[in-house]
C-alpha atoms as a PDB file:
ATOM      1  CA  UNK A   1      16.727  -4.016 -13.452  1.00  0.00           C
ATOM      2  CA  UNK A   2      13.755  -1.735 -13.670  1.00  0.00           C
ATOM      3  CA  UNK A   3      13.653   1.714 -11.751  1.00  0.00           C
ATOM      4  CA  UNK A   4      10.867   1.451  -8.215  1.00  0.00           C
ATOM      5  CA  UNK A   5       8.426   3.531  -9.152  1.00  0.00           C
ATOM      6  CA  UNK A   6       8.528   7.098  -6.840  1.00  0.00           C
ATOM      7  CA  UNK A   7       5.028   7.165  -5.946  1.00  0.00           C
ATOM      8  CA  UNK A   8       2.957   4.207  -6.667  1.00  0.00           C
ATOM      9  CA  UNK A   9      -0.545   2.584  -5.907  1.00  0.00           C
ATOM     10  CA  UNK A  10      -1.860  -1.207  -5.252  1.00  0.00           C
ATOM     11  CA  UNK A  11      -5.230  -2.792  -4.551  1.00  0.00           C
ATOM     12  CA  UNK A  12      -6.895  -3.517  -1.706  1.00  0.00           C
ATOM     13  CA  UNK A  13     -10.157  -3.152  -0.382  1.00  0.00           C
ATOM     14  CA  UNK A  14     -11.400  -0.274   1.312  1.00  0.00           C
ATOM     15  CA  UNK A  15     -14.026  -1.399   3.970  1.00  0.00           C
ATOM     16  CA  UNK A  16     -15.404   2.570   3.820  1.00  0.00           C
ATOM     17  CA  UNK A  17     -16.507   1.881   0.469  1.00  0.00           C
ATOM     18  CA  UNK A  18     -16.837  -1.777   0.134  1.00  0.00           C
ATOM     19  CA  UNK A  19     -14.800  -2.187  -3.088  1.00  0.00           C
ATOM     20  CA  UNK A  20     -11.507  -2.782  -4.355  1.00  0.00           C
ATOM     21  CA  UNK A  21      -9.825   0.427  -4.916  1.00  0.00           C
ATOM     22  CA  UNK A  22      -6.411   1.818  -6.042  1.00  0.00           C
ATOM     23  CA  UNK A  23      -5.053   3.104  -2.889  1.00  0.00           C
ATOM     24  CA  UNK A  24      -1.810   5.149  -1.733  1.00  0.00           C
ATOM     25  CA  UNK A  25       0.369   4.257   0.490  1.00  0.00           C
ATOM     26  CA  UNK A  26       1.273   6.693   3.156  1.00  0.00           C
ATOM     27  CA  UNK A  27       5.003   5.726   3.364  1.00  0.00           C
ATOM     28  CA  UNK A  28       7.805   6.416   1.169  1.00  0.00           C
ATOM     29  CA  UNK A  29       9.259   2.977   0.057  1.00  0.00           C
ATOM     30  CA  UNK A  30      12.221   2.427   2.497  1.00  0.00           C
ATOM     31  CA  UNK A  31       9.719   3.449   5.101  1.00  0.00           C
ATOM     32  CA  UNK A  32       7.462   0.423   3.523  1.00  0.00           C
ATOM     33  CA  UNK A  33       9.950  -2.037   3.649  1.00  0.00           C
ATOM     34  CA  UNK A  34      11.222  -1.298   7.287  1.00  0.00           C
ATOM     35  CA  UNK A  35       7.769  -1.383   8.110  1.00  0.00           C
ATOM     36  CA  UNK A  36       6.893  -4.755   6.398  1.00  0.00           C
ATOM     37  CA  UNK A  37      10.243  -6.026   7.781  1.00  0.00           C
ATOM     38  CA  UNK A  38       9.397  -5.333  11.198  1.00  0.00           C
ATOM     39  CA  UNK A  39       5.591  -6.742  11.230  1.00  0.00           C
ATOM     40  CA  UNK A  40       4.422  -3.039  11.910  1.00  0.00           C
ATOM     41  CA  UNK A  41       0.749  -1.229  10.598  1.00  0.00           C
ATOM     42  CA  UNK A  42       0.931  -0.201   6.784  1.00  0.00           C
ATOM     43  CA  UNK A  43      -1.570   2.281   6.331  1.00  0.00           C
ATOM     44  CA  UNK A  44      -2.654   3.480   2.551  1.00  0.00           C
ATOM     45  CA  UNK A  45      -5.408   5.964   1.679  1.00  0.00           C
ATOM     46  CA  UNK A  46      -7.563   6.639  -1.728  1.00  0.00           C
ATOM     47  CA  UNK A  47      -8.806   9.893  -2.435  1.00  0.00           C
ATOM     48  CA  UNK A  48     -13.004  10.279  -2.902  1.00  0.00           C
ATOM     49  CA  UNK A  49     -14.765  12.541  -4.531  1.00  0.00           C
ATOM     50  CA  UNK A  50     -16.364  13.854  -0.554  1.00  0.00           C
ATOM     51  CA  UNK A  51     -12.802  12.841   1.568  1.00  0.00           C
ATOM     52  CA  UNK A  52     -10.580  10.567   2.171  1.00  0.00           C
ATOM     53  CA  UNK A  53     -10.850   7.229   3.492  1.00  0.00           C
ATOM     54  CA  UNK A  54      -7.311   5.474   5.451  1.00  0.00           C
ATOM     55  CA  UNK A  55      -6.853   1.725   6.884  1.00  0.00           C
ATOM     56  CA  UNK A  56      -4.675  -0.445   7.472  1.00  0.00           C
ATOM     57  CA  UNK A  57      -3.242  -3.333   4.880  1.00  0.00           C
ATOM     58  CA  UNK A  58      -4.180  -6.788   5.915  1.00  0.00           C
ATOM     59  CA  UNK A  59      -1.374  -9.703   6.459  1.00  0.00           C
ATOM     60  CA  UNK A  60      -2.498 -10.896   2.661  1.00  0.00           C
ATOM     61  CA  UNK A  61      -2.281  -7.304   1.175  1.00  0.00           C
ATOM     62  CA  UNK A  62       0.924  -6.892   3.548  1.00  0.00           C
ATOM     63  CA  UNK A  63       2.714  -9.955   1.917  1.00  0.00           C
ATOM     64  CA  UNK A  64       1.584  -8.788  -1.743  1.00  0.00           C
ATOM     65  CA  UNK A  65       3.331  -5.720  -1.057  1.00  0.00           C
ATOM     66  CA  UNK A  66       6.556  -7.196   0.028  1.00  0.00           C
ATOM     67  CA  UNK A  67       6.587  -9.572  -3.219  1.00  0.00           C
ATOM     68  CA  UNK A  68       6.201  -6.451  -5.013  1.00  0.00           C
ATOM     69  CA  UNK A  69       8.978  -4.263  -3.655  1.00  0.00           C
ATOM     70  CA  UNK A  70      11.393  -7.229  -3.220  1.00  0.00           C
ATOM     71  CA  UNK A  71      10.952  -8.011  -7.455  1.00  0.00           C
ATOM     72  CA  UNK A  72      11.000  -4.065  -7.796  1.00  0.00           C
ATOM     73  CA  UNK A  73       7.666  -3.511  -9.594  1.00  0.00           C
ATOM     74  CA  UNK A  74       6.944  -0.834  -6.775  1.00  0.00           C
END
């Protein structure tokens, strides 16, 4: 079985900026998965070159993420 990656990014789209970006999430990964388990907010962030922009995963990008830690490619 592969290693979860420590610090890792996924896709979703960033309303600020109107595009798909690579964004952070601001959990560690058994924080994620609690989180995901328990139908609470997942917040991620992507840096700019001005700030930083935060929001909240939708259900779609929510259930993406919990594919991805349960097969351990995050």
């Amino acid at each position: 079985m592969t290693e979860p990656k420590a610090h890792f990014t996924l896709q979703s789209h960033c309303g600020i900026c109107n595009k798909k970006v690579s964004a952070t999430p601001m959990l560690n990964r058994d924080d994620l998965v609690s989180a995901l388990q328990r139908g609470l907010d997942v917040k991620v962030m992507h840096a700019t070159a001005e700030n930083e922009h935060s929001w909240s995963l939708d259900d779609q990008d929510k259930q993406h993420l919990g594919d991805a830690l349960a097969k351990h490619l995050v």
